[in-house]
C-alpha atoms as a PDB file:
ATOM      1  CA  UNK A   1    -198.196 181.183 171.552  1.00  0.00           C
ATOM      2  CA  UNK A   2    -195.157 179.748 173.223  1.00  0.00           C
ATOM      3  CA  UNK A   3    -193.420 181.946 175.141  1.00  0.00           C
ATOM      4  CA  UNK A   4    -189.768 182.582 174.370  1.00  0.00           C
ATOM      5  CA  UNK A   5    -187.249 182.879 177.303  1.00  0.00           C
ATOM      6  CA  UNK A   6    -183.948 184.495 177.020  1.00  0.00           C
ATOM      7  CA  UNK A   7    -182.573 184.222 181.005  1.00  0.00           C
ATOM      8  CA  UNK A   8    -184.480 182.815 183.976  1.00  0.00           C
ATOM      9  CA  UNK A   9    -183.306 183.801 187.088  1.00  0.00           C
ATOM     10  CA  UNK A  10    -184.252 185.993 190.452  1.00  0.00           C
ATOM     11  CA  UNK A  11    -185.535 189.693 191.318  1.00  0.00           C
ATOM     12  CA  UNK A  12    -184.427 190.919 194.729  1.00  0.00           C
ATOM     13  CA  UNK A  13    -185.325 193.757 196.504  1.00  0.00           C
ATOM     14  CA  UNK A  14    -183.983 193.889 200.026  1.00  0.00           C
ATOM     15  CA  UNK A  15    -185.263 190.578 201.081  1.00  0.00           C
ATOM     16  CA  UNK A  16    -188.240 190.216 198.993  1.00  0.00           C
ATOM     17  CA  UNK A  17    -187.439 187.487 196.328  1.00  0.00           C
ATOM     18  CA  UNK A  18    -189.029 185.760 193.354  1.00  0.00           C
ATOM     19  CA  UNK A  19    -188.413 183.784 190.630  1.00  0.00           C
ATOM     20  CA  UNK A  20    -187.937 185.340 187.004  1.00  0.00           C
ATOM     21  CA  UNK A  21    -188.144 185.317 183.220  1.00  0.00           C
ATOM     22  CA  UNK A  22    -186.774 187.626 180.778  1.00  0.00           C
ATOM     23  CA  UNK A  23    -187.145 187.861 176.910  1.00  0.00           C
ATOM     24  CA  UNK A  24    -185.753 190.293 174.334  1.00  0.00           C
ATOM     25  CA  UNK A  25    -188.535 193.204 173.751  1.00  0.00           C
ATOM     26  CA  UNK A  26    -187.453 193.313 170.200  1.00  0.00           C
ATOM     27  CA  UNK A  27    -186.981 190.779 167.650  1.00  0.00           C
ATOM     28  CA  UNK A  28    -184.934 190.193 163.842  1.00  0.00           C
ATOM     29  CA  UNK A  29    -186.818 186.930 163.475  1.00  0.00           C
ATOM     30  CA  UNK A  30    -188.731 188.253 160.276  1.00  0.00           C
ATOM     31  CA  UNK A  31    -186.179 190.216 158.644  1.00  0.00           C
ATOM     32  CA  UNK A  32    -184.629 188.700 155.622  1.00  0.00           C
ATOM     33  CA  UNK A  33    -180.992 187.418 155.705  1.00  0.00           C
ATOM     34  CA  UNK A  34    -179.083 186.295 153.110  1.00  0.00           C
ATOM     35  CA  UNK A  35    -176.900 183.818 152.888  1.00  0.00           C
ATOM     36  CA  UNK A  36    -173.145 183.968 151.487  1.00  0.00           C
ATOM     37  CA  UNK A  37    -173.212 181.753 148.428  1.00  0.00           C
ATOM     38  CA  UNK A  38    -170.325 180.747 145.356  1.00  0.00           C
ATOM     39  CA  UNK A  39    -171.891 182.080 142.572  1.00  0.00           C
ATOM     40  CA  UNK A  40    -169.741 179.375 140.184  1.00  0.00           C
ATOM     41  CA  UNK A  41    -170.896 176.715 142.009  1.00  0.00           C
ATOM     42  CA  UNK A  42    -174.390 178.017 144.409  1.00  0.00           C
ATOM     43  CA  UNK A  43    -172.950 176.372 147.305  1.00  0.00           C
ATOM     44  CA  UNK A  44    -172.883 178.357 150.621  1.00  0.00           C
ATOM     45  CA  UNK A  45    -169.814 180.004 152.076  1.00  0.00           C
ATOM     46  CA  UNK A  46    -167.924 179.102 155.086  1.00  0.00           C
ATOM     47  CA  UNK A  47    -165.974 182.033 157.049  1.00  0.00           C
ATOM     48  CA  UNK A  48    -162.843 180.651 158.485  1.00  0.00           C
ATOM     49  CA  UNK A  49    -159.769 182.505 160.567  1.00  0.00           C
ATOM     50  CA  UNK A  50    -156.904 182.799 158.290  1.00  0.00           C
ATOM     51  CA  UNK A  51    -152.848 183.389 159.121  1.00  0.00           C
ATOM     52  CA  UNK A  52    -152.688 187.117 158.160  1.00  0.00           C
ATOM     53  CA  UNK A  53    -149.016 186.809 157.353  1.00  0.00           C
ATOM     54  CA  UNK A  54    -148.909 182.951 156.467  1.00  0.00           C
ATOM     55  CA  UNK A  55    -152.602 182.695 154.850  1.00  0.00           C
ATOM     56  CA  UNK A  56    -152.764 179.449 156.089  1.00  0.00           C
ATOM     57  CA  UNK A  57    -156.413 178.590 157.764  1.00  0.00           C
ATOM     58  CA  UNK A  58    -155.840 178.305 161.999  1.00  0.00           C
ATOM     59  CA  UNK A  59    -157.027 175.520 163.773  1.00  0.00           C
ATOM     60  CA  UNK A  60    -159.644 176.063 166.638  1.00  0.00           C
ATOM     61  CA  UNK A  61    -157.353 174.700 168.896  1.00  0.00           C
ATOM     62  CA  UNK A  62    -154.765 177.254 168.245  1.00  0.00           C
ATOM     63  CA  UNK A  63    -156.909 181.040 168.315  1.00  0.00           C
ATOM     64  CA  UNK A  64    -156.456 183.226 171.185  1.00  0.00           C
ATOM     65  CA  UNK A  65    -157.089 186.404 172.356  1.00  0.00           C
ATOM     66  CA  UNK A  66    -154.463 189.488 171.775  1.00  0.00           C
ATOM     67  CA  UNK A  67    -154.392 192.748 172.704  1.00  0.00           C
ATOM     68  CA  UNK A  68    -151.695 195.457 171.077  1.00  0.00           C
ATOM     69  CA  UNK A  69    -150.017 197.533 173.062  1.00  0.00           C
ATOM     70  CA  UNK A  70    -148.381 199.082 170.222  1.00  0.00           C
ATOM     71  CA  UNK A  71    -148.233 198.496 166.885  1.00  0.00           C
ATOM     72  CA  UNK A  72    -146.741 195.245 165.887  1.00  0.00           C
ATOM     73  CA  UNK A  73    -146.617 194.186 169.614  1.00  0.00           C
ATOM     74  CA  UNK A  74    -149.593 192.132 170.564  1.00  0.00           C
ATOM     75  CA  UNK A  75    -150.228 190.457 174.623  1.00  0.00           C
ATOM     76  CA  UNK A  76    -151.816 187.224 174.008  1.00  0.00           C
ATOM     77  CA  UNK A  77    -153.565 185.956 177.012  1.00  0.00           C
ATOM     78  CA  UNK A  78    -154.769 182.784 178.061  1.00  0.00           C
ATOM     79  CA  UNK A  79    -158.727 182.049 178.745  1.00  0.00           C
ATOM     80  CA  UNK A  80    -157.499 180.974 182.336  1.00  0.00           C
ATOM     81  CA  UNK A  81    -155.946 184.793 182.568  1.00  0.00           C
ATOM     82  CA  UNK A  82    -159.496 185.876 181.073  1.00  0.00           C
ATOM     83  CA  UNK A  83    -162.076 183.941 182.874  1.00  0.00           C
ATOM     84  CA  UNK A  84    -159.955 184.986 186.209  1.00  0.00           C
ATOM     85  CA  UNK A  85    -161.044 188.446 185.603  1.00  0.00           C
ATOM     86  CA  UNK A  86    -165.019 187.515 184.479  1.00  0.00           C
ATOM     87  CA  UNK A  87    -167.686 188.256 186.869  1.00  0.00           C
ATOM     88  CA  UNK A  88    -169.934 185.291 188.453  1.00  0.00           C
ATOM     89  CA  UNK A  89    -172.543 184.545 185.980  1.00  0.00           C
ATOM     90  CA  UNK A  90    -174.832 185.604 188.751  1.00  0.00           C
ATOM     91  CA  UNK A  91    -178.621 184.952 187.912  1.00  0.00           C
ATOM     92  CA  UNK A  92    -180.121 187.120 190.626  1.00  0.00           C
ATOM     93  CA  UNK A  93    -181.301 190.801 189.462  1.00  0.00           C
ATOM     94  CA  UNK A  94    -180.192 192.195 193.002  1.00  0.00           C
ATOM     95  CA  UNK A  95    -182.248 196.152 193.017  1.00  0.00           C
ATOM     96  CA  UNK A  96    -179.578 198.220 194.843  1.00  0.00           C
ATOM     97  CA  UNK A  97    -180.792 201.851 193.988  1.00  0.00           C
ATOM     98  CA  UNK A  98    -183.767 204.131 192.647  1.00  0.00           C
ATOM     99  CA  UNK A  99    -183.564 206.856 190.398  1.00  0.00           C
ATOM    100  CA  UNK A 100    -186.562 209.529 189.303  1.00  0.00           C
ATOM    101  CA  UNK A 101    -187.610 207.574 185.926  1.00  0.00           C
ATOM    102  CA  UNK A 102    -186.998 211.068 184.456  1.00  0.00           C
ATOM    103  CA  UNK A 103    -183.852 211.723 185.372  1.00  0.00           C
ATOM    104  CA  UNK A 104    -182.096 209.144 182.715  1.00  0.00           C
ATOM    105  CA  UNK A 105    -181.880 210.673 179.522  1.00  0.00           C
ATOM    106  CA  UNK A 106    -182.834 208.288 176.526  1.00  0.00           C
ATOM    107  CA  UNK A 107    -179.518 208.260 175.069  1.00  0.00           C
ATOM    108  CA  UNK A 108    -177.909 205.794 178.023  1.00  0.00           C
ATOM    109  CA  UNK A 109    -181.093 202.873 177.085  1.00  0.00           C
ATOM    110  CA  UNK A 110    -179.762 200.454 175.132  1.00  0.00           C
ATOM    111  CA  UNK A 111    -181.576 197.220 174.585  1.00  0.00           C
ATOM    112  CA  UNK A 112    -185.275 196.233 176.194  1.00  0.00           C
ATOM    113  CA  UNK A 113    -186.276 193.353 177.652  1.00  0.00           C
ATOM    114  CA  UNK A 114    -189.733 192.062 179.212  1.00  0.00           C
ATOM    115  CA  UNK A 115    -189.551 190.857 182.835  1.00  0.00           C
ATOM    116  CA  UNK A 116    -192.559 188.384 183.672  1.00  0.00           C
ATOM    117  CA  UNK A 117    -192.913 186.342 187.674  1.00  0.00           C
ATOM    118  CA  UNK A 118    -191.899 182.611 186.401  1.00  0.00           C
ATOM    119  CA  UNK A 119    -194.407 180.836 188.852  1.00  0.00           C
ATOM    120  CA  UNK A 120    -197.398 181.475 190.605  1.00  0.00           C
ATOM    121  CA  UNK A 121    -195.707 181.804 193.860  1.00  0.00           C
ATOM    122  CA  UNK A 122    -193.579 184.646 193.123  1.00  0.00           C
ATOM    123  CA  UNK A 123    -196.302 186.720 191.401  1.00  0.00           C
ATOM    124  CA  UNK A 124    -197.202 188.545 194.515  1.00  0.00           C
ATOM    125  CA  UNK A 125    -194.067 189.134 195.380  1.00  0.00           C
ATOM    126  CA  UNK A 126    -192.900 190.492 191.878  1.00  0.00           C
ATOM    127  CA  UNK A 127    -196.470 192.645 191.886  1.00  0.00           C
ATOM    128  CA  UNK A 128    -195.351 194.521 195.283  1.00  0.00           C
ATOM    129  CA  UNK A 129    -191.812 195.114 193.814  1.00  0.00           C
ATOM    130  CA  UNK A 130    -193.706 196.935 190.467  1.00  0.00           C
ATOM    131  CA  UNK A 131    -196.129 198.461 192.153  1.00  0.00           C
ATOM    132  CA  UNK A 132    -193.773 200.102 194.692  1.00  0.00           C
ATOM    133  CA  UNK A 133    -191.972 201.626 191.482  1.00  0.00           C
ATOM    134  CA  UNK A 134    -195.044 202.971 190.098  1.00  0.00           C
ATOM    135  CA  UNK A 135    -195.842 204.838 193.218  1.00  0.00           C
ATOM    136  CA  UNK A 136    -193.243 206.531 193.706  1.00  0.00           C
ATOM    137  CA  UNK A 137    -192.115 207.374 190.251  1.00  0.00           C
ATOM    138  CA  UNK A 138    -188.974 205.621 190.532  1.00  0.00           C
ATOM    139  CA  UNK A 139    -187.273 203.173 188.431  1.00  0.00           C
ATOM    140  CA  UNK A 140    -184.704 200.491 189.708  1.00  0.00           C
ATOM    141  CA  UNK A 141    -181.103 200.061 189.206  1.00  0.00           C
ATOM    142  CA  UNK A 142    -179.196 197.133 189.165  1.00  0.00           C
ATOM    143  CA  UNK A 143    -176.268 195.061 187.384  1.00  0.00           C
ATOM    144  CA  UNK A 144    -176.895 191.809 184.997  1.00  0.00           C
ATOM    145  CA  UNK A 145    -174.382 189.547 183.885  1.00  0.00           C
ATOM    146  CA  UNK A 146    -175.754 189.123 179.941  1.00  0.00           C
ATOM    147  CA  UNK A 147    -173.626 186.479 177.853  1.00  0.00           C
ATOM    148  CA  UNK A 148    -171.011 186.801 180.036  1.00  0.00           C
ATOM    149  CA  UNK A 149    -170.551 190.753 180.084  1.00  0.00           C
ATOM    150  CA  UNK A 150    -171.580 192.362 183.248  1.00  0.00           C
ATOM    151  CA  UNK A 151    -174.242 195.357 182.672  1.00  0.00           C
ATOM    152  CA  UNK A 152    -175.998 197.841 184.274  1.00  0.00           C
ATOM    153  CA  UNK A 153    -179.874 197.926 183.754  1.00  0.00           C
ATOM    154  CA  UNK A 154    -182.678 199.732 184.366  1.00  0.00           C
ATOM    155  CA  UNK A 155    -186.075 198.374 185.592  1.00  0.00           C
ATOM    156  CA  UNK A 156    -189.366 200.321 184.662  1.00  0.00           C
ATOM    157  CA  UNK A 157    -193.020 199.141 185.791  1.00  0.00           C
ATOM    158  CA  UNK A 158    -194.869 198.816 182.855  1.00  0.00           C
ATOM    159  CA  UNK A 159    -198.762 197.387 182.481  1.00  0.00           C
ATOM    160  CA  UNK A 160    -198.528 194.115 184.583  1.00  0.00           C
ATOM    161  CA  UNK A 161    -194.873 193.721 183.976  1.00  0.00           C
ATOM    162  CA  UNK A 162    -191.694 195.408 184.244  1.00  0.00           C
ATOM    163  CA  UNK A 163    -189.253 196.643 181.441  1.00  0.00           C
ATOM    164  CA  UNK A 164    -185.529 195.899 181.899  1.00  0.00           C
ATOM    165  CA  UNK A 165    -183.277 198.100 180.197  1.00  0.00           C
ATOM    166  CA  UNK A 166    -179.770 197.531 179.397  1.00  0.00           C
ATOM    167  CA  UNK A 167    -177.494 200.842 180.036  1.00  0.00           C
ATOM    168  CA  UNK A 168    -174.720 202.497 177.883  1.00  0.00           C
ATOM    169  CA  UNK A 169    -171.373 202.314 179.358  1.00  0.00           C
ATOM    170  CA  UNK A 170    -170.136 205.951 180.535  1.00  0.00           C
ATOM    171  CA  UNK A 171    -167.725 205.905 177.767  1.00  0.00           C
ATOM    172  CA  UNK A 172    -169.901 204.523 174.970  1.00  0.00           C
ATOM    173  CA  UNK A 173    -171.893 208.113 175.207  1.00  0.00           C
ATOM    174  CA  UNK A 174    -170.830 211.663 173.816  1.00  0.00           C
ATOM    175  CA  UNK A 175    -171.454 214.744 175.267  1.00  0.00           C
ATOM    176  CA  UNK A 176    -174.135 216.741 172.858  1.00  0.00           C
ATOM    177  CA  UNK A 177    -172.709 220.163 174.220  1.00  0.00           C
ATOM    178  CA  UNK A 178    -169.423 219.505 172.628  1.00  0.00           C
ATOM    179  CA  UNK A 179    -171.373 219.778 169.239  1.00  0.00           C
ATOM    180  CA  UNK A 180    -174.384 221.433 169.670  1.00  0.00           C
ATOM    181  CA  UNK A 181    -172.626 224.334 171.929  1.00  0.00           C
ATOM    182  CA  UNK A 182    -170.603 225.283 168.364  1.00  0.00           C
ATOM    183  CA  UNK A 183    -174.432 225.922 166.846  1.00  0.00           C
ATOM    184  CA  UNK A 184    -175.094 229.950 166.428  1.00  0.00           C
ATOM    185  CA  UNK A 185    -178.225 231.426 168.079  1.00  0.00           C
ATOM    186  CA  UNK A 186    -180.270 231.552 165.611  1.00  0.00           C
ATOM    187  CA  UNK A 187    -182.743 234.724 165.710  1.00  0.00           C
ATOM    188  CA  UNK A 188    -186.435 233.901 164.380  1.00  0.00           C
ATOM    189  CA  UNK A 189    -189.119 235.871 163.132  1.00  0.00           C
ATOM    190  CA  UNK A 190    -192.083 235.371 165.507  1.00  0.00           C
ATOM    191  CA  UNK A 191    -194.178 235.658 162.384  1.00  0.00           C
ATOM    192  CA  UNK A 192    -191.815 232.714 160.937  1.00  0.00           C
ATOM    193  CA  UNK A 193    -192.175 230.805 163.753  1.00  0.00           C
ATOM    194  CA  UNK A 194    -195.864 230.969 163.647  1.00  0.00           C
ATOM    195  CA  UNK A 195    -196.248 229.536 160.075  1.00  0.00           C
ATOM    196  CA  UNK A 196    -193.668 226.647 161.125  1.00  0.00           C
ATOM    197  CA  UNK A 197    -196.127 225.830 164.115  1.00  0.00           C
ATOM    198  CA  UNK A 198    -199.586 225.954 161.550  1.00  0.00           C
ATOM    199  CA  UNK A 199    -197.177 223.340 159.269  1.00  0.00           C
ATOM    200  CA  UNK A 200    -196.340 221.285 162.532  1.00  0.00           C
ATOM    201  CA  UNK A 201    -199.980 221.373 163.735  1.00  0.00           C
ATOM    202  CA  UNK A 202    -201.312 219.947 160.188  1.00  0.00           C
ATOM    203  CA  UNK A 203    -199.223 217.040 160.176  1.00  0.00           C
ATOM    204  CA  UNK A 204    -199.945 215.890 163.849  1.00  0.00           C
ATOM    205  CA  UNK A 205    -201.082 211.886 164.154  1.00  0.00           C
ATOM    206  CA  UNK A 206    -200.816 209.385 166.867  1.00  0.00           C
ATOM    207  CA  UNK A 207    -197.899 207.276 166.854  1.00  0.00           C
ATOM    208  CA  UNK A 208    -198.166 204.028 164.829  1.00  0.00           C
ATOM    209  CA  UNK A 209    -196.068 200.965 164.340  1.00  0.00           C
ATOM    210  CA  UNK A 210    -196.304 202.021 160.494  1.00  0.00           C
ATOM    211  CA  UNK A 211    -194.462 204.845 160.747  1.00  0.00           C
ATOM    212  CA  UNK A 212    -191.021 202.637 161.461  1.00  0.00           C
ATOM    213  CA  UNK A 213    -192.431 199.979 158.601  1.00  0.00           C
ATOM    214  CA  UNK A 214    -189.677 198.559 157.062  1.00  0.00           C
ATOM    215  CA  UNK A 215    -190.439 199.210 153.401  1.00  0.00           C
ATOM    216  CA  UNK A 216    -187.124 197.597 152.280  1.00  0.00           C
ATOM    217  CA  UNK A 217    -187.912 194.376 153.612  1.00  0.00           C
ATOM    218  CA  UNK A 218    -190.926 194.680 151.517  1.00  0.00           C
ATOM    219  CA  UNK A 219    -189.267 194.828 148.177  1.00  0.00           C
ATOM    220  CA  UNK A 220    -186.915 192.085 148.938  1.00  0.00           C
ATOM    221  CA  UNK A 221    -189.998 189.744 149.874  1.00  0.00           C
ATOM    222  CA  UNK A 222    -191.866 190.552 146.589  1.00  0.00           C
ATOM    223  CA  UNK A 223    -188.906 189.956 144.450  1.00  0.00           C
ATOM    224  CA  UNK A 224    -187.970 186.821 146.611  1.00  0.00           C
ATOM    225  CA  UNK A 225    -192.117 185.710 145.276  1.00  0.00           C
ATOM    226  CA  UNK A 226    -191.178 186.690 141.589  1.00  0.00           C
ATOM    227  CA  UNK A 227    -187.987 185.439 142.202  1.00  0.00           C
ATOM    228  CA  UNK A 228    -189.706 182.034 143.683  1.00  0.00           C
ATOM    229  CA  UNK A 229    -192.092 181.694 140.816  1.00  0.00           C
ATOM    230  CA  UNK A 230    -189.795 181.950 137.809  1.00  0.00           C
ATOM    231  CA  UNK A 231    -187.779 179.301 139.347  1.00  0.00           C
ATOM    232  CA  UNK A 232    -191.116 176.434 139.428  1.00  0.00           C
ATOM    233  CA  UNK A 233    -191.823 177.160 135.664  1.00  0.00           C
ATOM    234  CA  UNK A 234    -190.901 174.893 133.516  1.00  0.00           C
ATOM    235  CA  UNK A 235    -188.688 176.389 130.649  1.00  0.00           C
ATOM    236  CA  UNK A 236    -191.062 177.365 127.164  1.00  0.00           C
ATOM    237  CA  UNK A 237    -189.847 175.502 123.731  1.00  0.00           C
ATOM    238  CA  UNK A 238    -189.143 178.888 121.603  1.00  0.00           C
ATOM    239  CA  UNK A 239    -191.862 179.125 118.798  1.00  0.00           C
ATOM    240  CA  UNK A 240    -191.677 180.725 115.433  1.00  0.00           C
ATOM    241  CA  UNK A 241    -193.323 183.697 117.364  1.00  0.00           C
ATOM    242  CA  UNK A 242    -190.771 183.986 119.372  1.00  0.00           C
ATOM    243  CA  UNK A 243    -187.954 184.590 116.948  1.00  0.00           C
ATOM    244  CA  UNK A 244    -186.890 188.352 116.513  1.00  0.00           C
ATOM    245  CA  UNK A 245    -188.002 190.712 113.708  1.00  0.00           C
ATOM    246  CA  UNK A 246    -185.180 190.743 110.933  1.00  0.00           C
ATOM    247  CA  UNK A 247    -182.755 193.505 110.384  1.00  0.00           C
ATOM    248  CA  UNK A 248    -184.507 194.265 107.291  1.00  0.00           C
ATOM    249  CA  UNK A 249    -188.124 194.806 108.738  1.00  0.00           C
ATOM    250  CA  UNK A 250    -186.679 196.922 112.023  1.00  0.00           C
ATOM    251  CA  UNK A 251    -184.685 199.316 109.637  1.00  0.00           C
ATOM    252  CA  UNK A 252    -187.134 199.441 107.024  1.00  0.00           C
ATOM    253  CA  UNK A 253    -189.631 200.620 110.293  1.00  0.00           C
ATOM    254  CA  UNK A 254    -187.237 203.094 111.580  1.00  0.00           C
ATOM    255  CA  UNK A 255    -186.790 204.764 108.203  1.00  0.00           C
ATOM    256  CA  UNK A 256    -190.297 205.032 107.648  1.00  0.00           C
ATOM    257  CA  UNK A 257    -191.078 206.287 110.887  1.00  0.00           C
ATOM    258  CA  UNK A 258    -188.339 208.854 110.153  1.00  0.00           C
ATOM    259  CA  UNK A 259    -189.920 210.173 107.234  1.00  0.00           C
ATOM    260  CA  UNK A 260    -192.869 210.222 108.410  1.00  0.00           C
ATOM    261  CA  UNK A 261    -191.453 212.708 111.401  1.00  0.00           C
ATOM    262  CA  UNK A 262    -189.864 214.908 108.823  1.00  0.00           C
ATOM    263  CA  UNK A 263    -192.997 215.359 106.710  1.00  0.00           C
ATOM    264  CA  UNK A 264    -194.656 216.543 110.242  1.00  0.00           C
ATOM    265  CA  UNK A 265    -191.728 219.466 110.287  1.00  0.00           C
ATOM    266  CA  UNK A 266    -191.866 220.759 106.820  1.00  0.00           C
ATOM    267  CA  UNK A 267    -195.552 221.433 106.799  1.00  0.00           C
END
């Protein structure tokens, strides 16, 4: 199987270098997505930007980027102004410090991706840089310029490869104690507490990729298949068979079906 690369670029660790690939650890290939469609007409839907005061459609040409500094007041800047401010799309992973690997809490990891050597050459090089991690427990910090938004990551040796982690901005993550802290102690029967352990205890498996199976996307594939099929049969010519019972027979039914449930009560 083809290997699919996201970035290419260059690990550095004081001044041992080597060439790089990275790909997404995760993937949305195989869940279902629906498309937007006119229901009058089954053609697909196109979004466009629209005039919010004028409802006329704008032009390419003609967006730009605002900011409001108060209501009703909006800064529009120019992508000269903007790209002045970007970082250099650098393509170097540049290791600058080590942390314990338990010392990050899992709330700050935000998106995986796998970190393979991209030639022969480099794979000695990019083998001492994993291994070093691995010995002493430490995982690597750095900063990644990712479609065109500079981010910290996090680099953890893992198997024969090394796991790149992009980190939560300081400001993206809440403090838990301002809402656990507002919890009551609880106080627990030991004997309670006991019972809850035996139920725990029962229950205990190894993890499995099942037990995050999405069942949804199940559904929606087995009604896409029904869904699929009805549409390649060709319509049935109604028969005599198929016309519906009379009035006259379905009451006639229902009234002796009724009688017969009142005889059943009076005996």
């Amino acid at each position: 199987m083809a290997r699919q690369v996201f970035w290419k670029g260059y690990l550095k660790l004081s001044l041992v270098t080597c060439p790089v690939a990275m790909t997404p650890a995760v993937s949305g290939r195989e869940q279902i997505r629906f498309h937007t469609i006119n229901k009058k007409t089954g053609n697909r839907v196109r979004s466009q930007y629209v005039d919010a005061e004028t409802g006329k459609p704008v032009a390419d040409d003609d967006e730009a980027k605002g900011y409001e500094v108060e209501e009703g007041k909006l800064i529009v800047f120019t992508d000269k102004e903007l790209e002045a401010v970007e970082l250099e799309s650098t393509r170097t992973i540049d290791i600058d410090t080590f942390v314990p690997s338990e010392s990050i809490g899992w709330i700050w990891y935000d998106r995986p991706y796998l970190l393979v050597p991209d030639d022969k050459v480099g794979e000695e090089a990019f083998a001492v840089i994993r291994e070093a991690m691995k010995a002493t427990g430490m995982v690597g910090i750095a900063r990644l310029v990712i479609s065109n938004r500079e981010r910290a990551v996090l680099l953890r040796p893992r198997d024969k490869g090394i796991v790149v982690w992009t980190l939560r901005y300081g400001d993206e993550v809440r403090d838990a104690k301002d809402y656990f802290g507002e919890i009551d102690k609880a106080k627990i029967a030991a004997k309670t507490l006991k019972l809850m352990r035996k139920v725990i205890a029962k229950d205990i498996e190894a993890w499995s990729p099942k037990f995050s199976h999405d069942q949804l996307q199940d559904r929606l594939r087995r009604l896409i298949k029904k869904r699929s099929a009805a549409l390649k049969k060709p319509a049935r010519k109604k028969t005599a068979k198929d016309e519906p019972a009379s009035n006259v027979v379905s009451i006639t039914d229902a009234l002796r079906a009724s009688l017969q449930k009142e005889r059943r009560k009076s005996r």
